[in-house]
Protein backbone atom coordinates (compact mmCIF):
# COMPACT_ATOMS: atom_id res chain seq x y z
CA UNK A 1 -74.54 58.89 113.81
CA UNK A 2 -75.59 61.52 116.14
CA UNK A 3 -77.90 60.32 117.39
CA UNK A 4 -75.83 57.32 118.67
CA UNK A 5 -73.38 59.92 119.58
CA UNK A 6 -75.99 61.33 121.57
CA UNK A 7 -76.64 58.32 123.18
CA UNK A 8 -73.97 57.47 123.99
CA UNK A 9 -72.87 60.76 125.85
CA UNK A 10 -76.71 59.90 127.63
CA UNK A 11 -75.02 56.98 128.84
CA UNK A 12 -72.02 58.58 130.67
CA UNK A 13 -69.56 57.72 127.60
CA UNK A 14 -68.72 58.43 123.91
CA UNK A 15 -68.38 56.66 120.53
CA UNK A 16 -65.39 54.56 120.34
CA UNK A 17 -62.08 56.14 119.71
CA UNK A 18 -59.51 53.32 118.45
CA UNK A 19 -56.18 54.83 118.96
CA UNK A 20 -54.08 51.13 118.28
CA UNK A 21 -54.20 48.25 116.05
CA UNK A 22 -54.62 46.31 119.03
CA UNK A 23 -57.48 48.25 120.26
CA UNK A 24 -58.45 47.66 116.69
CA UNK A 25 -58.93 44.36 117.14
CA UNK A 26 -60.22 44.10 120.74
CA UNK A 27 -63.12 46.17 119.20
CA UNK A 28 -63.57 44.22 116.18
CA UNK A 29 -63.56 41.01 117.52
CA UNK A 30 -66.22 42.51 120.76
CA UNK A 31 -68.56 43.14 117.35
CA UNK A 32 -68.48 40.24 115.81
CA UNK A 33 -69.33 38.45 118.60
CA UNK A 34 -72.55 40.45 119.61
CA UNK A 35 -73.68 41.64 116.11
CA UNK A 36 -74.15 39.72 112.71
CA UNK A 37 -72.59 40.56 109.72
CA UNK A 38 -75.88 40.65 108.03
CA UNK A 39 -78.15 42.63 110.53
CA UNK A 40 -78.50 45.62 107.84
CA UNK A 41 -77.19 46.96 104.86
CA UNK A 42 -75.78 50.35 103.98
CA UNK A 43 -76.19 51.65 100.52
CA UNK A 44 -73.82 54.17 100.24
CA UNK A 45 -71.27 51.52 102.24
CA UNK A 46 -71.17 48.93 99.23
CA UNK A 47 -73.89 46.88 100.33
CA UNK A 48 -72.74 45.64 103.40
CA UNK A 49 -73.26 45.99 107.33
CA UNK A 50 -71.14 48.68 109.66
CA UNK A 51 -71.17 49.89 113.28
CA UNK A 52 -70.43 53.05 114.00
CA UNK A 53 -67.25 54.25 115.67
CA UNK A 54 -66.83 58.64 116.82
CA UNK A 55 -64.83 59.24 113.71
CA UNK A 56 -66.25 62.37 112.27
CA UNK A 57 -65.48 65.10 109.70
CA UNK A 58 -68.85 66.88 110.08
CA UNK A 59 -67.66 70.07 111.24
CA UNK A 60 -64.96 70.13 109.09
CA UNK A 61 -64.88 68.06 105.51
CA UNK A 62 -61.64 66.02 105.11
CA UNK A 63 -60.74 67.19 108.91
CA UNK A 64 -61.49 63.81 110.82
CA UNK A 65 -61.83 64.01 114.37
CA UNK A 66 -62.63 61.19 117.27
CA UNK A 67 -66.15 62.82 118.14
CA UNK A 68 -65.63 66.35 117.48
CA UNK A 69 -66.14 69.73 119.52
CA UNK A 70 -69.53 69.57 120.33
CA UNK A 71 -69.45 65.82 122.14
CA UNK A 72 -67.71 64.23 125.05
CA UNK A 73 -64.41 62.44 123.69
CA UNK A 74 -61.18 63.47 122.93
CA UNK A 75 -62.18 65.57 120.09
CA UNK A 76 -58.81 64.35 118.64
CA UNK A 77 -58.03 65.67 115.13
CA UNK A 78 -56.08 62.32 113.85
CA UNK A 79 -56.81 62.01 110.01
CA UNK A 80 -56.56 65.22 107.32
CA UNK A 81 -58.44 64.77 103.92
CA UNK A 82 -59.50 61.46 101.64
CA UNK A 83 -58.36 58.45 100.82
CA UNK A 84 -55.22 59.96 99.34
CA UNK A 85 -54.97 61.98 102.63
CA UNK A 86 -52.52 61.57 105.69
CA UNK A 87 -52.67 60.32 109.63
CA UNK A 88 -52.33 63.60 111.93
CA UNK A 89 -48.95 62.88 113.80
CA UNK A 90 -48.65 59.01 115.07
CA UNK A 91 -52.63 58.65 115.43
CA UNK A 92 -53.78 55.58 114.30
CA UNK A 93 -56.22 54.84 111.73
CA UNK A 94 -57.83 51.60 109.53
CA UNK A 95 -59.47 53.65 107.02
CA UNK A 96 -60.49 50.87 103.69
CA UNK A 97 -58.38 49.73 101.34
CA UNK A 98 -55.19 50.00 104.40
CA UNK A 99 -55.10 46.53 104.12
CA UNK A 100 -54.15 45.83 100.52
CA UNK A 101 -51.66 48.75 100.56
CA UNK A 102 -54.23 51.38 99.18
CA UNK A 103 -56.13 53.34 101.37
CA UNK A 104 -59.47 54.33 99.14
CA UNK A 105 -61.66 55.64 102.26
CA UNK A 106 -62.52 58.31 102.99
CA UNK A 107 -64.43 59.44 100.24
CA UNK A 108 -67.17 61.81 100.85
CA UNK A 109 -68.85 59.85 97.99
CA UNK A 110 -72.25 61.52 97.10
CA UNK A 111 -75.10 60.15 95.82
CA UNK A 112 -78.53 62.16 95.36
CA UNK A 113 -80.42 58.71 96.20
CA UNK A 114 -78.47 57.39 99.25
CA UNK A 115 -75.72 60.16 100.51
CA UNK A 116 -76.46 63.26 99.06
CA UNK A 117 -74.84 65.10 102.04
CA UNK A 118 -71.83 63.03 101.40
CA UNK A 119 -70.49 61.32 104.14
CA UNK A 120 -69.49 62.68 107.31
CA UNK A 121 -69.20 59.73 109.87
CA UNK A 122 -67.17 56.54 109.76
CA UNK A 123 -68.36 52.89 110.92
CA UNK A 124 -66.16 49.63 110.85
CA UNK A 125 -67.15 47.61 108.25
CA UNK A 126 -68.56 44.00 108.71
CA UNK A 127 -67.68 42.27 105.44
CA UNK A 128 -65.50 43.18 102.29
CA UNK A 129 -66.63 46.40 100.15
CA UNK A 130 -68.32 46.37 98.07
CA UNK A 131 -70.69 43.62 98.34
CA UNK A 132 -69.60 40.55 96.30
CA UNK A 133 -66.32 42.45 95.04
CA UNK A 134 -63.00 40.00 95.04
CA UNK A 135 -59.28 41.38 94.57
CA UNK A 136 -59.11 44.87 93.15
CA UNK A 137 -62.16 44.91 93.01
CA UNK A 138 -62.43 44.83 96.55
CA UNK A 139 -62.47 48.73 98.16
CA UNK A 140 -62.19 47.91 101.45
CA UNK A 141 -61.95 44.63 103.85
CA UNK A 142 -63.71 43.60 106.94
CA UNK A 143 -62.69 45.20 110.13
CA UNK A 144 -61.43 48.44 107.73
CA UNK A 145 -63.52 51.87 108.55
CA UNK A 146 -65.46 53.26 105.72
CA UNK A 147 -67.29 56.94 105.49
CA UNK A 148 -71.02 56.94 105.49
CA UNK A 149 -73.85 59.14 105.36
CA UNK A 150 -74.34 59.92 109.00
CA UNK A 151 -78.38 59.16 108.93
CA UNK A 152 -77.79 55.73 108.38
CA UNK A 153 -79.37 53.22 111.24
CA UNK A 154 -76.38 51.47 112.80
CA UNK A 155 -75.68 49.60 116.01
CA UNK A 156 -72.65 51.96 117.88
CA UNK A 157 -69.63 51.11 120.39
CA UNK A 158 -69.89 53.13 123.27
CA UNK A 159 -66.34 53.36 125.06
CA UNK A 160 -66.40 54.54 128.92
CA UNK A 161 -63.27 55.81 130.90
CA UNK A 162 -64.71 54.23 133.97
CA UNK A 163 -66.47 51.52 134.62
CA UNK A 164 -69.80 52.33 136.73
CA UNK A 165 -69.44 50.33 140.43
């Protein structure tokens, strides 16, 4: 994650801040198009594919902000705590688990074999989590935003506030 961060600042922009459910879905449906489902798997994601967005609670655990301090973006603080947490004002979120009335993400979840940092940066997810999970079983749905260990290898959304002539 920060290195796409990184990037992406390299590149005169930032990580993608979704502040709508329409903006939601105008970035959703822009990654489906260009990346597959299956391009690679996350571990500590449930076993499916993400892209990463600039949600972040690395300086700050439970205290998510679009990009944080240290990076161009808003910096926006629009999400305090887990799952079982609350939106920030009226800021938008689509953390998993929204969809079927429960949100579940974020969870920090730590693993000593794929997270053991916990997780610090969020990603849009590609398929339903976890991997082959139906109804309840299901923790979070395509399109939702899951937290993941920020060293995972991800494609990234860069979002400009100009466009280059």
């Amino acid at each position: 994650w920060v290195a796409a961060a990184t990037d992406a600042v390299a590149s005169g922009g930032y990580l993608v801040e979704i502040g709508s459910a329409a903006e939601q879905q105008v970035v959703y449906n822009a990654i489906k198009e260009y990346v597959s489902a299956s391009y690679t798997t996350v571990k500590d994601g449930g076993g499916i594919a993400y892209v990463w967005i600039g949600a972040t609670d690395r300086e700050q655990e439970g205290t998510w902000l679009w990009n944080g301090s240290n990076l161009v973006g808003s910096g926006t603080h629009f999400w305090s705590g887990t799952g079982s947490g609350q939106a920030v004002g009226d800021n938008y979120y689509n953390w998993g688990g929204k969809a079927a009335g429960s949100t579940n993400e974020p969870d920090n979840f730590t693993d000593a074999t794929v997270s053991p940092n916990g997780q610090d940066a969020a990603a849009i997810g590609l398929a339903n989590w976890p991997a082959g999970a139906t109804g309840n079983g299901q923790l979070g749905r395509a399109g939702e935003w899951n937290d993941i260990a920020e060293t995972n290898l991800l494609y990234y959304v860069i979002e400009f506030d100009t466009i280059k002539e």
